[in-house]
C-alpha atoms as a PDB file:
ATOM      1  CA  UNK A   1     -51.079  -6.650  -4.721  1.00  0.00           C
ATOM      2  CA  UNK A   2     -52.829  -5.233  -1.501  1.00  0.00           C
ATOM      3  CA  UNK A   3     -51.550  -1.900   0.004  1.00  0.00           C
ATOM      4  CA  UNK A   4     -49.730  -3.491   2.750  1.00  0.00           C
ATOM      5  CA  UNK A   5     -47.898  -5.719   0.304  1.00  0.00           C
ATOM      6  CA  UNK A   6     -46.962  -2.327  -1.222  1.00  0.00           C
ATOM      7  CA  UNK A   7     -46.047  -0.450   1.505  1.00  0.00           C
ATOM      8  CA  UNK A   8     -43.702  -3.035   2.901  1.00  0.00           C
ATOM      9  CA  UNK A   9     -41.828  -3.882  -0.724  1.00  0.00           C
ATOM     10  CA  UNK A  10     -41.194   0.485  -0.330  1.00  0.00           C
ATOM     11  CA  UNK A  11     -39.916   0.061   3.256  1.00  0.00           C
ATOM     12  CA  UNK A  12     -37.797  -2.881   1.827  1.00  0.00           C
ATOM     13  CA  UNK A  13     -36.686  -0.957  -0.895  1.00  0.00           C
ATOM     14  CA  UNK A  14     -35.611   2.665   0.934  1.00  0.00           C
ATOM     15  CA  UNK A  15     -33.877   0.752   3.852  1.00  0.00           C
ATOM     16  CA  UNK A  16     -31.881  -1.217   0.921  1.00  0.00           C
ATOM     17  CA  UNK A  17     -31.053   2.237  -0.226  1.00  0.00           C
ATOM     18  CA  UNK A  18     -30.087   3.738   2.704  1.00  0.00           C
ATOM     19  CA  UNK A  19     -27.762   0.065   3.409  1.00  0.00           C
ATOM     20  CA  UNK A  20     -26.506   1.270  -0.071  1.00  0.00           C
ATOM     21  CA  UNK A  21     -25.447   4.494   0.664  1.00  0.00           C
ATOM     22  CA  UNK A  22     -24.249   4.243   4.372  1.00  0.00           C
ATOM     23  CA  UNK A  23     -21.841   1.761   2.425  1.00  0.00           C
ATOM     24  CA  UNK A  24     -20.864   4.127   0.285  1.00  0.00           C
ATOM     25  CA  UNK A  25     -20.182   6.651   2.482  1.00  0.00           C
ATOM     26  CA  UNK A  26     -17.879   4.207   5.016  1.00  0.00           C
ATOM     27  CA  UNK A  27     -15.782   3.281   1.872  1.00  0.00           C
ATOM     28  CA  UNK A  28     -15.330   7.065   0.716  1.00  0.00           C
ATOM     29  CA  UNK A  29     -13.931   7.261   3.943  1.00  0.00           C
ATOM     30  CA  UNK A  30     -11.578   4.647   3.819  1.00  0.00           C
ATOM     31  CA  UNK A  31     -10.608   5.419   0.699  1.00  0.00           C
ATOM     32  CA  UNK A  32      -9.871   8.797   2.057  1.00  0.00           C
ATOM     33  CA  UNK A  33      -7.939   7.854   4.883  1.00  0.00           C
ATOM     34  CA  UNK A  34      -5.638   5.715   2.701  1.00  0.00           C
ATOM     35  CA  UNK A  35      -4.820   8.392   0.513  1.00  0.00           C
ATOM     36  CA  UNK A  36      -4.228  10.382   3.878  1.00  0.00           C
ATOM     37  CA  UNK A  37      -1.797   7.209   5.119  1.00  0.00           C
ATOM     38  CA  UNK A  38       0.014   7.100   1.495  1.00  0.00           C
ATOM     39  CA  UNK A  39       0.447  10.803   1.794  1.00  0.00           C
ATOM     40  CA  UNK A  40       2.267  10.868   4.671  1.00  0.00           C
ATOM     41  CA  UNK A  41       4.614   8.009   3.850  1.00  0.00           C
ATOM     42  CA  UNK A  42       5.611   9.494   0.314  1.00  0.00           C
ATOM     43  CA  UNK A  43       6.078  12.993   2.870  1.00  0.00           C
ATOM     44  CA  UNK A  44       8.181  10.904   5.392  1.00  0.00           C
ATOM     45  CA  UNK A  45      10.150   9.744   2.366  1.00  0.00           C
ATOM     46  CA  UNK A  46      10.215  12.984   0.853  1.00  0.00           C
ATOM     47  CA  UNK A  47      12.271  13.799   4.138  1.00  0.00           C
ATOM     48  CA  UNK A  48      14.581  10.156   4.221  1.00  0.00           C
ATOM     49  CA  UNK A  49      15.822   9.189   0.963  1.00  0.00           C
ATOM     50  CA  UNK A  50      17.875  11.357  -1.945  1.00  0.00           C
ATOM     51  CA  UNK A  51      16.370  12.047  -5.122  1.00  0.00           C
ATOM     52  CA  UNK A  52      18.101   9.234  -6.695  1.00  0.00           C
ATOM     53  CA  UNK A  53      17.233   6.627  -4.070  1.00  0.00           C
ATOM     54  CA  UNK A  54      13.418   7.610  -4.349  1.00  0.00           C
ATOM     55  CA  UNK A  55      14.028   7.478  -8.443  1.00  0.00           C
ATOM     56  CA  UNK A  56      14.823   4.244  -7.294  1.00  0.00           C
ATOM     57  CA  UNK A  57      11.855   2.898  -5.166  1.00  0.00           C
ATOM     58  CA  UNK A  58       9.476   4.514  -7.784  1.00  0.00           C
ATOM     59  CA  UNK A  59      10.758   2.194  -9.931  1.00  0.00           C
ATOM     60  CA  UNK A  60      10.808  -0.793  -8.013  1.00  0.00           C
ATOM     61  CA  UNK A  61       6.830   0.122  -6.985  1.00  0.00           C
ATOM     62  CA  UNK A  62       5.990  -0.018 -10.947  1.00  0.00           C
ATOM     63  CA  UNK A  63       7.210  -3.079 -10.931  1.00  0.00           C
ATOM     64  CA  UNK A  64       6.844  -4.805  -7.391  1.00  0.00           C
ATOM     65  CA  UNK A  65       4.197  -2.998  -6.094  1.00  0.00           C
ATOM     66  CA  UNK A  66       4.296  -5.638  -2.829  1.00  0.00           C
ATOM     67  CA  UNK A  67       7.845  -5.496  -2.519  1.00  0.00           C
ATOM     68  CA  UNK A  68       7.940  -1.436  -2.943  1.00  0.00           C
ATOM     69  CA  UNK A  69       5.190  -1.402  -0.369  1.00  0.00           C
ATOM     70  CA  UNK A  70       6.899  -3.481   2.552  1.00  0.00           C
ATOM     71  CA  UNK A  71      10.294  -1.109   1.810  1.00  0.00           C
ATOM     72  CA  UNK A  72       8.494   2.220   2.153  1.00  0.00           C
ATOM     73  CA  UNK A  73       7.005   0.476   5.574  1.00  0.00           C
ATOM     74  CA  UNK A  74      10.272  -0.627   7.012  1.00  0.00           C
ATOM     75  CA  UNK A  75      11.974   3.321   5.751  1.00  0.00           C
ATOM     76  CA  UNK A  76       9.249   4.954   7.734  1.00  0.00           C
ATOM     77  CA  UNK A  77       9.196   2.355  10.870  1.00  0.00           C
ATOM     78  CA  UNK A  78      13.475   3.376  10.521  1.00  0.00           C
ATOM     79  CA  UNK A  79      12.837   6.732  10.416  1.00  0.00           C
ATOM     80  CA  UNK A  80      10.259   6.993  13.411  1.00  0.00           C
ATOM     81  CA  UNK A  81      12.395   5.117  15.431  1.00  0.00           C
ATOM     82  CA  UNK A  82      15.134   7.525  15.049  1.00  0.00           C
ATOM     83  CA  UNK A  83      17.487   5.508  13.612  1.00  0.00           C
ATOM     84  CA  UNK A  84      17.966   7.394  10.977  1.00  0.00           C
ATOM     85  CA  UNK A  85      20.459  10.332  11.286  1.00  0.00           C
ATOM     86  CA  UNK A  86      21.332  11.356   7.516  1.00  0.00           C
ATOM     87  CA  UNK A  87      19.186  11.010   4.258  1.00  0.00           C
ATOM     88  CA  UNK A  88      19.463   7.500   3.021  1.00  0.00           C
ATOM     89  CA  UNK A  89      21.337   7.252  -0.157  1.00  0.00           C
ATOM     90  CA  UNK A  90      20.978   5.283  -3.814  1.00  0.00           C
ATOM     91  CA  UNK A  91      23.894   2.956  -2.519  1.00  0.00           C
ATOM     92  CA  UNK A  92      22.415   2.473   0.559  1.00  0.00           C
ATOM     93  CA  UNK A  93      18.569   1.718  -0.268  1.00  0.00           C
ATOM     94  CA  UNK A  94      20.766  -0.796  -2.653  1.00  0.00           C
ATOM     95  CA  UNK A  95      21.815  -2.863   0.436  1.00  0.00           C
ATOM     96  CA  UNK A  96      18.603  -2.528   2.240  1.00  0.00           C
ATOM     97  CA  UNK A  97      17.064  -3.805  -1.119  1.00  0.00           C
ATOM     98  CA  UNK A  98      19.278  -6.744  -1.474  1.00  0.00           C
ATOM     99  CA  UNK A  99      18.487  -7.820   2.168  1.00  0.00           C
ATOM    100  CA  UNK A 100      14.800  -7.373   1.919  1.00  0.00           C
ATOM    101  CA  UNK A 101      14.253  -8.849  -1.194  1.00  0.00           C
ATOM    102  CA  UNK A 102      13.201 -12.846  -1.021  1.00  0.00           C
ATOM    103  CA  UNK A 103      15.923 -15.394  -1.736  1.00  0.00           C
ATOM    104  CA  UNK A 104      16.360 -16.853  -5.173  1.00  0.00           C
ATOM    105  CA  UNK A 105      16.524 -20.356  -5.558  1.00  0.00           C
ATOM    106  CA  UNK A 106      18.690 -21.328  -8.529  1.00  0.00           C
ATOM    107  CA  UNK A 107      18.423 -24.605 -10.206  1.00  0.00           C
ATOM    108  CA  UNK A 108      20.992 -27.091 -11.455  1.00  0.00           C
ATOM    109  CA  UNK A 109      19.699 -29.628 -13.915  1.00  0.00           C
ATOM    110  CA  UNK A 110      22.005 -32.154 -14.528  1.00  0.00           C
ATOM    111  CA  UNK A 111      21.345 -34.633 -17.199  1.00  0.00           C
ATOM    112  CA  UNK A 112      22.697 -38.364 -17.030  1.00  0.00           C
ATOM    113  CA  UNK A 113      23.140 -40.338 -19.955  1.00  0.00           C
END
């Protein structure tokens, strides 16, 4: 290998790095800027729901994380808004639950014979 060859593998090589590490740095960031966004929405619904109805949505988000996600969205869009004049209670989350979550479809197999 000539010295040129050399040289231009190690200019290869650090602006890889660099590529590497500017990465790094942008997803630190966004990483960073979630946890910012999340911390804000669990203080919004700090502020919104009773302790029993955010025992409640903890519990949903083990299970549903999706589901628990799209709720906590729609309590903080309600709450920005100003539509909110009182803390939301267990009962009520209940019925925002039931109207948020998906539709079941139930089956009916009927044998003939």
């Amino acid at each position: 290998m000539g010295d040129d060859e050399l040289a231009e593998l190690r200019k290869r090589r650090i602006a890889q790095m660099q590529q590497q590490a500017a990465d790094q740095q942008l997803m630190q960031e966004e990483m960073e800027r979630q946890r910012q966004v999340d911390s804000q929405i669990q203080m919004v619904l700090m502020q919104i729901l009773d302790p029993q109805a955010r025992e409640r949505l903890n519990t949903i988000k083990l299970t549903k994380p999706e589901f628990a996600k799209a709720v906590e969205q729609q309590l903080v869009l309600l709450a920005k808004s100003g539509r909110l004049r009182q803390k939301i209670t267990d009962a009520q989350l209940k019925d925002l639950l039931r109207q948020l979550a998906p539709a079941k479809r139930d089956y009916n197999i009927v044998r003939k014979g």
